[in-house]
Protein backbone atom coordinates (compact mmCIF):
# COMPACT_ATOMS: atom_id res chain seq x y z
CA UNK A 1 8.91 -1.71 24.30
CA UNK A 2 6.97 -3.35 21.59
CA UNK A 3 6.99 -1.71 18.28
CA UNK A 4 4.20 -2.23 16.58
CA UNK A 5 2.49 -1.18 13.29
CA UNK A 6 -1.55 -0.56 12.26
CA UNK A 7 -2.70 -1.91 8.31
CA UNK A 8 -6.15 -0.52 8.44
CA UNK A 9 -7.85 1.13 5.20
CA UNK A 10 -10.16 3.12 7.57
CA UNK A 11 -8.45 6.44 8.53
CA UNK A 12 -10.79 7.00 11.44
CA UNK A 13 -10.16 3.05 12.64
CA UNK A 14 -6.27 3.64 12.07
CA UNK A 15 -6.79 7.07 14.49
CA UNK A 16 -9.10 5.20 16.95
CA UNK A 17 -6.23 2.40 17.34
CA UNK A 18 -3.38 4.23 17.27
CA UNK A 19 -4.97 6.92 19.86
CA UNK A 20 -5.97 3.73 21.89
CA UNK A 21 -2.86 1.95 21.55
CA UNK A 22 -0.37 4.62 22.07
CA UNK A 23 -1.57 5.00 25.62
CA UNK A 24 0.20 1.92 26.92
CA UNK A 25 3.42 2.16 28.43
CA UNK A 26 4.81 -0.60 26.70
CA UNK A 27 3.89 -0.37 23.21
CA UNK A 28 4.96 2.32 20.50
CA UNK A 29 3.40 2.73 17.37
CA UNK A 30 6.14 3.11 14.38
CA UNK A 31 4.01 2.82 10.96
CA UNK A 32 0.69 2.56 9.77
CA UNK A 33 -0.60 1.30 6.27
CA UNK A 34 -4.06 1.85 4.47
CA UNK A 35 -3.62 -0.64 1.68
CA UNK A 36 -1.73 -4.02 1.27
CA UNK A 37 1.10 -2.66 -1.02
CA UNK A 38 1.41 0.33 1.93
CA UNK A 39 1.68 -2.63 4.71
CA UNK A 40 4.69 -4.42 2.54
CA UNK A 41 6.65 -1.54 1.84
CA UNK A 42 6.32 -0.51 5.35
CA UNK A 43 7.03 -3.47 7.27
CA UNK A 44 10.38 -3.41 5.33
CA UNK A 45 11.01 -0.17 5.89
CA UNK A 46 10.52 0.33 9.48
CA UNK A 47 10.81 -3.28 10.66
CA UNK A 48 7.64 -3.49 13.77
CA UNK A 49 7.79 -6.10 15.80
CA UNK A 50 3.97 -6.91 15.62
CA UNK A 51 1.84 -5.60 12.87
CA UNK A 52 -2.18 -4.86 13.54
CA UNK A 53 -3.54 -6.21 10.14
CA UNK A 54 -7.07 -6.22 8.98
CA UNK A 55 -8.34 -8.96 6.32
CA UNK A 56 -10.13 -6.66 4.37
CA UNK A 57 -7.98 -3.91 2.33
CA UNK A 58 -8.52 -1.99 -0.93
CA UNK A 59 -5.69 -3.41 -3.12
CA UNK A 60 -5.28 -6.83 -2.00
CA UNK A 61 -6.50 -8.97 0.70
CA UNK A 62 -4.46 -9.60 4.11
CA UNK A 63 -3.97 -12.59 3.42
CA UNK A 64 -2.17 -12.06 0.45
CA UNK A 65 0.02 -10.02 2.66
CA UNK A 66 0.56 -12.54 5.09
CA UNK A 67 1.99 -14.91 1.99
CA UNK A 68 4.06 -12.70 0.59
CA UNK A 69 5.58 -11.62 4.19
CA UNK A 70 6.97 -14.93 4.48
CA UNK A 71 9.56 -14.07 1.75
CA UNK A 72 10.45 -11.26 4.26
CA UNK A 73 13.53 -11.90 6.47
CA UNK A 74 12.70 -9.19 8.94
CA UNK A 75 8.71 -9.94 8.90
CA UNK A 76 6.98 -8.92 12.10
CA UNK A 77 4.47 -11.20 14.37
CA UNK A 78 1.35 -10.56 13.07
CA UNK A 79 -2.16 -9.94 14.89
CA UNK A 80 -4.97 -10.13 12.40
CA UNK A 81 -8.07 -7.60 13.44
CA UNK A 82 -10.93 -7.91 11.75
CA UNK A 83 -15.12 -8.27 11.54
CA UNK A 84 -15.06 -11.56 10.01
CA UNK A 85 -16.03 -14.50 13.29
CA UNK A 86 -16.33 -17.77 11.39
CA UNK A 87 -13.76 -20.28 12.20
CA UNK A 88 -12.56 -20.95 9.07
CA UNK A 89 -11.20 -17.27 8.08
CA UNK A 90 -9.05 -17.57 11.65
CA UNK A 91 -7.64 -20.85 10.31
CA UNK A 92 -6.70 -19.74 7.28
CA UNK A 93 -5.06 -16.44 8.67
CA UNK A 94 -3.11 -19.04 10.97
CA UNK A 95 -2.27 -21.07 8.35
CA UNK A 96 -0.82 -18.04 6.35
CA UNK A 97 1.66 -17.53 9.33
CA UNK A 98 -0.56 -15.01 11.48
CA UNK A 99 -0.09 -15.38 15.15
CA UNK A 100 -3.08 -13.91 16.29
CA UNK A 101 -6.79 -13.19 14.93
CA UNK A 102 -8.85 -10.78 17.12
CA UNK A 103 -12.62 -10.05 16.31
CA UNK A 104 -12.69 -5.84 15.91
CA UNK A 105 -15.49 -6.06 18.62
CA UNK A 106 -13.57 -6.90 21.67
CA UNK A 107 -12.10 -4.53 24.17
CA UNK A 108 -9.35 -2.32 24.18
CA UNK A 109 -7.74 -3.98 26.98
CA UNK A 110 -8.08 -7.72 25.34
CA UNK A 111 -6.51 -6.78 21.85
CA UNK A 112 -3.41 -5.25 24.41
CA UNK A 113 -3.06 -8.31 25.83
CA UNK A 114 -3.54 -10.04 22.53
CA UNK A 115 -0.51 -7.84 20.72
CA UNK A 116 1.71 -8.33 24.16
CA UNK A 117 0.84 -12.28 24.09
CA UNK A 118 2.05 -12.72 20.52
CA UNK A 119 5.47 -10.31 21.17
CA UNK A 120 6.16 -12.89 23.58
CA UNK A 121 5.75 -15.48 20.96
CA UNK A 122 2.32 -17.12 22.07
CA UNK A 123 -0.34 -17.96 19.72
CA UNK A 124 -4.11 -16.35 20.03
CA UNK A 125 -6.61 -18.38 18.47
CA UNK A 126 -10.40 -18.37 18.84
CA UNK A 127 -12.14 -21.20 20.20
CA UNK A 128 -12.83 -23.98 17.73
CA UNK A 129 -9.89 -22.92 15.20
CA UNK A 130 -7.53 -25.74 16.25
CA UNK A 131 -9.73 -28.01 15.23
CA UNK A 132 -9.97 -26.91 11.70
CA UNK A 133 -6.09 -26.29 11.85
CA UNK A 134 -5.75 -30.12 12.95
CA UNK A 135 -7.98 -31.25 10.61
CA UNK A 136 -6.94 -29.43 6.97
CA UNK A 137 -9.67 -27.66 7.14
CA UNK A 138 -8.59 -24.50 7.80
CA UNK A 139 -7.87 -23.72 3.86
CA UNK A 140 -10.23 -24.82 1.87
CA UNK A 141 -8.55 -24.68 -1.32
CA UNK A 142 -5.31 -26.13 -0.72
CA UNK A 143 -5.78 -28.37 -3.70
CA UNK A 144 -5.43 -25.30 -6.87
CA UNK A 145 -2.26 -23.72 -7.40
CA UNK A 146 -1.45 -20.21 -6.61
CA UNK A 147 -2.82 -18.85 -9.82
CA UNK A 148 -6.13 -20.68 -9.67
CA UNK A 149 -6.68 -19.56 -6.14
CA UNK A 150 -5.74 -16.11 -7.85
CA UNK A 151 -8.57 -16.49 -10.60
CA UNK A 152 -11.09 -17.64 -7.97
CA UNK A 153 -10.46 -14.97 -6.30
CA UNK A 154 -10.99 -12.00 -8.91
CA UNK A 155 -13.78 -14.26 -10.18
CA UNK A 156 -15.44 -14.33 -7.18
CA UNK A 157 -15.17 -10.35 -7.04
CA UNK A 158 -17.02 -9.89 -10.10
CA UNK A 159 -14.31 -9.75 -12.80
CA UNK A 160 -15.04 -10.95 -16.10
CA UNK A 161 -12.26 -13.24 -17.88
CA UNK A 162 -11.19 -10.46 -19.91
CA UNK A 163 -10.20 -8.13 -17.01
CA UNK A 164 -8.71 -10.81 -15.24
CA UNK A 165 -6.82 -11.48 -18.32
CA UNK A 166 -5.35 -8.09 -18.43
CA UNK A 167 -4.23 -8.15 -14.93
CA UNK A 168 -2.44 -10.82 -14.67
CA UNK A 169 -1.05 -10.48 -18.09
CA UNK A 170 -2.02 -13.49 -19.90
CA UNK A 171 -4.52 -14.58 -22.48
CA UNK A 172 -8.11 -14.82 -21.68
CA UNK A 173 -7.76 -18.94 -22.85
CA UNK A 174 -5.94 -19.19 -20.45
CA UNK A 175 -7.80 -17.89 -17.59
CA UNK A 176 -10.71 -19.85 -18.83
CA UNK A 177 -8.29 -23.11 -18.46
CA UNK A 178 -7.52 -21.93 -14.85
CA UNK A 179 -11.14 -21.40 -14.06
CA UNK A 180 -11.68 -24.92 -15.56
CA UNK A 181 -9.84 -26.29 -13.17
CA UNK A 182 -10.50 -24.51 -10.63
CA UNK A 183 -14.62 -25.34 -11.01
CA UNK A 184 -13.78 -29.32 -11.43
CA UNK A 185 -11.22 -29.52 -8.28
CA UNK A 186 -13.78 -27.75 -5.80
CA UNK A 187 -16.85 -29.49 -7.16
CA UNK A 188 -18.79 -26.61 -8.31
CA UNK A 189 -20.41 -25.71 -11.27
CA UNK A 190 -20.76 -21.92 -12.13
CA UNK A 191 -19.59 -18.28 -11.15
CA UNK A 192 -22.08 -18.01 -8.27
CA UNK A 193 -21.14 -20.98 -6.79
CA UNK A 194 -17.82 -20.03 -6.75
CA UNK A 195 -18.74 -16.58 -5.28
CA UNK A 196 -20.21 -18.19 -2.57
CA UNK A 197 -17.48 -20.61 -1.79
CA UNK A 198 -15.04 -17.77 -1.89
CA UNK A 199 -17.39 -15.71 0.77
CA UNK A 200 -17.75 -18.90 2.66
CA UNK A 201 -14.73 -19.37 3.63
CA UNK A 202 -12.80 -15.86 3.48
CA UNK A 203 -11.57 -15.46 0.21
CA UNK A 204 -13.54 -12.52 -0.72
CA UNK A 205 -15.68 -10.55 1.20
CA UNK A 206 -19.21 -8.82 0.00
């Protein structure tokens, strides 16, 4: 039996999945999770063996969930699910220690097989991801530390330096610094630049 657990911020997705899911003999849903703090203090506390987990949540993104899961001893195998087709977000998931990335438009029956491939500790990866992976490609920013990508990141959403400031508890010089750098190491020039690298290539989404 694999136990497995839905992060979806859409109640009526969450439903539709679990209802779906449930069905099949071998699989038993033991938690779901509607934001990214939700998915972490769930995955700890019933311990799934695969976790359903969509890129796009409220609080944080899921691939900030994916990081931080590596710290986890107990960590499931993960199957991202998600809207988002482009290459480069399914490279970066993989790089972040997902096992699978699944588009939400395929069919029931495929995202089964995709959650009993990965139990069995396969990898499912959309055509033309390897190729990124192979090349470096498949994270685009792997040159700023974890706070710039942080700043590039709330930047990219919209915040101004003062909010970000306040977030992440430090002093608006700084984050200026950190955008700084962040501007000069991916060859860009402004805020909407940035924005649109961050879109680009999964970051944020609009």
């Amino acid at each position: 039996m694999i136990r497995l657990a839905l992060a979806e911020d859409h109640t009526i997705v969450r439903w539709a999945l679990r209802e779906a899911l449930s069905k099949a003999d071998d699989i038993e849903v033991v938690g779901e999770a509607g934001s990214a703090a939700e998915t972490l203090a769930m995955v700890q506390k019933v311990k799934p063996d695969v976790l359903l987990l969509d890129i796009t949540l409220p609080d944080r993104s899921g691939f900030d969930v994916l990081q931080e899961m590596r710290q986890v001893e107990t960590a499931p195998l993960v199957v991202v699910l998600t809207w988002h087709t482009e290459p480069s977000y399914a490279a970066r998931a993989i790089a972040a220690g997902a096992h699978g990335y699944v588009n939400k438009a395929v069919e029931p029956a495929q995202l089964l097989e995709a959650i009993r491939q990965v139990s069995r500790g396969e990898q499912v990866i959309p055509p033309g991801v390897e190729q990124l992976l192979a090349s470096g490609d498949g994270h685009p920013a792997s040159a700023l530390t974890a706070r710039e990508q942080q700043v590039m990141e709330m930047l990219a959403r919209g915040m101004t330096n003062r909010e970000i400031a306040e977030q992440l508890d430090i002093s608006i010089k700084t984050v200026d610094t950190h955008r700084g750098h962040v501007l000069k190491k991916l060859g860009i020039r402004n805020n909407s630049e940035l924005t649109r690298f961050a879109v680009k290539h999964g970051y944020v989404s609009l």
